[in-house]
C-alpha atoms as a PDB file:
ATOM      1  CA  UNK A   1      62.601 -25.271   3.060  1.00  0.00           C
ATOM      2  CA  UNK A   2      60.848 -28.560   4.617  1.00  0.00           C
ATOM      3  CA  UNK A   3      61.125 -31.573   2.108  1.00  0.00           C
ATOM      4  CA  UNK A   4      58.319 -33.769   2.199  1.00  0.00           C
ATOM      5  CA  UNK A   5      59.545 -36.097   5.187  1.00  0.00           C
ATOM      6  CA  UNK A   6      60.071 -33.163   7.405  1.00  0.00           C
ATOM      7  CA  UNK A   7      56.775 -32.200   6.780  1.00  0.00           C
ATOM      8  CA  UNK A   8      55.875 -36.416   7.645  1.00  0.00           C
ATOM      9  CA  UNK A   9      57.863 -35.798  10.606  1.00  0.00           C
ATOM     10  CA  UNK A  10      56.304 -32.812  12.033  1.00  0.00           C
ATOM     11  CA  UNK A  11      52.655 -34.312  11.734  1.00  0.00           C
ATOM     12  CA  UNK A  12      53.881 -37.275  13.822  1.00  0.00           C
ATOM     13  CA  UNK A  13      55.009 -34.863  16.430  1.00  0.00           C
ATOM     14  CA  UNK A  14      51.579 -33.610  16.445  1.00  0.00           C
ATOM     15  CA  UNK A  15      49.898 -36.666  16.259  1.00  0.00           C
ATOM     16  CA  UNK A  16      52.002 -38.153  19.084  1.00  0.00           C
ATOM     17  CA  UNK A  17      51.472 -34.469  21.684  1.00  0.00           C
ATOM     18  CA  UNK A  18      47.422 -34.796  20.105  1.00  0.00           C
ATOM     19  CA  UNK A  19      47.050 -38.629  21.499  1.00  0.00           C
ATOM     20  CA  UNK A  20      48.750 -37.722  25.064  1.00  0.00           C
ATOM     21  CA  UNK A  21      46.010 -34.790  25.328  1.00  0.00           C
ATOM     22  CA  UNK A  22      47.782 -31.662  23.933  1.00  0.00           C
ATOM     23  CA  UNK A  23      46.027 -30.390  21.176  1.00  0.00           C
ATOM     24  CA  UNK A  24      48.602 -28.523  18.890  1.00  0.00           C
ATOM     25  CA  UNK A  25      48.816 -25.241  16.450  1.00  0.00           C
ATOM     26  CA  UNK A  26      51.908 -25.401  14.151  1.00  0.00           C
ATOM     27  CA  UNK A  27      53.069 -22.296  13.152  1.00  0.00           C
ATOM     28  CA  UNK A  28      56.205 -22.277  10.044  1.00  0.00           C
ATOM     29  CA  UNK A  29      58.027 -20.608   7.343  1.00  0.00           C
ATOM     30  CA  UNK A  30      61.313 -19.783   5.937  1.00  0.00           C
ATOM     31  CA  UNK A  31      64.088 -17.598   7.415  1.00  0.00           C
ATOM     32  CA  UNK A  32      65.417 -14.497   5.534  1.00  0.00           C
ATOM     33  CA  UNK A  33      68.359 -17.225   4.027  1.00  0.00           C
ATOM     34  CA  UNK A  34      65.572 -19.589   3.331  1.00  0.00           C
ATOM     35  CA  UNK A  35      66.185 -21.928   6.350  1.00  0.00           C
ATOM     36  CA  UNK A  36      62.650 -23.751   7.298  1.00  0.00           C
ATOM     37  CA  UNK A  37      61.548 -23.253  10.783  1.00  0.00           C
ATOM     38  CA  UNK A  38      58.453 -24.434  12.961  1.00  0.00           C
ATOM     39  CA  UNK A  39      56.820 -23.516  16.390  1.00  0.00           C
ATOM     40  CA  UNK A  40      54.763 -25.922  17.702  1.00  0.00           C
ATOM     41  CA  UNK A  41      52.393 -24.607  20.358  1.00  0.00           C
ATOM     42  CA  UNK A  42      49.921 -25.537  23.529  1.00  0.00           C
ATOM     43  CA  UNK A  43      46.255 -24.764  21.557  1.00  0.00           C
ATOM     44  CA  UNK A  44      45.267 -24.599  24.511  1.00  0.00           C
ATOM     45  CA  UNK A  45      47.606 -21.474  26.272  1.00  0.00           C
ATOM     46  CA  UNK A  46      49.391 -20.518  22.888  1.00  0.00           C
ATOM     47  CA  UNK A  47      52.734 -21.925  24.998  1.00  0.00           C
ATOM     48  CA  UNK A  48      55.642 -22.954  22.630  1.00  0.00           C
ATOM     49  CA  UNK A  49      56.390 -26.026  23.139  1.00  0.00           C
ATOM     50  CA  UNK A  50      58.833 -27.400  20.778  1.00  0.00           C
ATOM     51  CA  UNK A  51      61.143 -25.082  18.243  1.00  0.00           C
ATOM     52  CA  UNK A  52      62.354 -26.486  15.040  1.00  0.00           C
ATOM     53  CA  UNK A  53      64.858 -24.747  13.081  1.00  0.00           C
ATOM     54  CA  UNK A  54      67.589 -25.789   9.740  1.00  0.00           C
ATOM     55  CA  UNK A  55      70.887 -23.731  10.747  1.00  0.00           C
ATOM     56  CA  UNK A  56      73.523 -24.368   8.465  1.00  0.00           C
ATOM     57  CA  UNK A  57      72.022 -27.959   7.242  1.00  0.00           C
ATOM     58  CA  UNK A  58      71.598 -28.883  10.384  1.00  0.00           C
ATOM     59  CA  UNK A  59      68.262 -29.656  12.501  1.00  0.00           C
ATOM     60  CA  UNK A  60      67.925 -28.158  15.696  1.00  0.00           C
ATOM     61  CA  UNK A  61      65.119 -28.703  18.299  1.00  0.00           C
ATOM     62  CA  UNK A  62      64.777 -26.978  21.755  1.00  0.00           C
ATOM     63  CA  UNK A  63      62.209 -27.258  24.025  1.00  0.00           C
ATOM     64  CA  UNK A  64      61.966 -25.014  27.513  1.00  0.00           C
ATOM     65  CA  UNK A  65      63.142 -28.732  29.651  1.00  0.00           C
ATOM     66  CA  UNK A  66      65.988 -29.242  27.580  1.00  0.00           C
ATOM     67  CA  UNK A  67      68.999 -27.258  28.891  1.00  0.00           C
ATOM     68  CA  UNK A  68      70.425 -26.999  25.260  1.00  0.00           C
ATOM     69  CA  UNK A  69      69.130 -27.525  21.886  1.00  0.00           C
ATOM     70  CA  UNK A  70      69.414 -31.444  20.093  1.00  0.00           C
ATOM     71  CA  UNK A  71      71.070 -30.889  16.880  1.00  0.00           C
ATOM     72  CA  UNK A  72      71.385 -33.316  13.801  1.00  0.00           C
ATOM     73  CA  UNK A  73      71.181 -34.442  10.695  1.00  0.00           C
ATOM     74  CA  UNK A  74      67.577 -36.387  10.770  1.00  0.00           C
ATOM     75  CA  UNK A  75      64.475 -34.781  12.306  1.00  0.00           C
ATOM     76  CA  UNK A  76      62.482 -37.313  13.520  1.00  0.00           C
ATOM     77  CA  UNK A  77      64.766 -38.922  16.095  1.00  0.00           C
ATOM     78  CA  UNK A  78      65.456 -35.152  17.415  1.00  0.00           C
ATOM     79  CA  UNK A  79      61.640 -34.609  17.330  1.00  0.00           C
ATOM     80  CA  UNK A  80      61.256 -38.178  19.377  1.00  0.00           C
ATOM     81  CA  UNK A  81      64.142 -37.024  21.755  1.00  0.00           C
ATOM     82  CA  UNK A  82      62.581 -33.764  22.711  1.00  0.00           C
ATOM     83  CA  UNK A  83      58.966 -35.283  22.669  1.00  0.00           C
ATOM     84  CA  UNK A  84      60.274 -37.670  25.554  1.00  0.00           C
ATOM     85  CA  UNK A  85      61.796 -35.055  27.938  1.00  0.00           C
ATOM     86  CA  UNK A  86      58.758 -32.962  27.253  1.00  0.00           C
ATOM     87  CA  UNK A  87      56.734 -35.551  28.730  1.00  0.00           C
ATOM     88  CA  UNK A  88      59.218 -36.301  31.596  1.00  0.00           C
ATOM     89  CA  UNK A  89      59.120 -32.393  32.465  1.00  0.00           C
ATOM     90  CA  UNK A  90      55.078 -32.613  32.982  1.00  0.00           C
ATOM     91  CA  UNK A  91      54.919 -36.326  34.853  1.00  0.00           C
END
């Protein structure tokens, strides 16, 4: 389940893909063992551009540039990690 900084965190991310020009659809929920998970997507194409998931108390974020997933204990800096090689894979 997404505590209430999670939640913080993934409106940043969409705030931050928003002011470069990407407007975003976020799509969430709960696994069948209650692990929170998030899609964000391209509004404009419906592409996926970022996956969020909790596996085993663990984040884990993995974008199509990166060529494995980021995995830790805080969100954010995973979220900023993947953010930046999203935008290196378009420039």
């Amino acid at each position: 389940m997404f505590r209430r900084e999670d939640m913080d965190d993934l409106a940043w991310l969409e705030r931050q893909l928003s002011e470069g020009g990407v407007p975003t659809e976020t799509a969430s929920g709960q696994s069948d063992d209650g692990s929170a998970w998030a899609v964000i997507c391209d509004a404009r194409d419906g592409e996926a551009l970022i996956h969020v998931a909790q596996i085993d108390g663990s984040w884990v974020v993995a974008t199509s540039p990166l060529e494995s997933a980021l995995r830790g204990q805080r969100l954010r800096p995973l979220l900023a990690s993947a953010l930046q090689r999203l935008k290196q894979s378009v420039s």
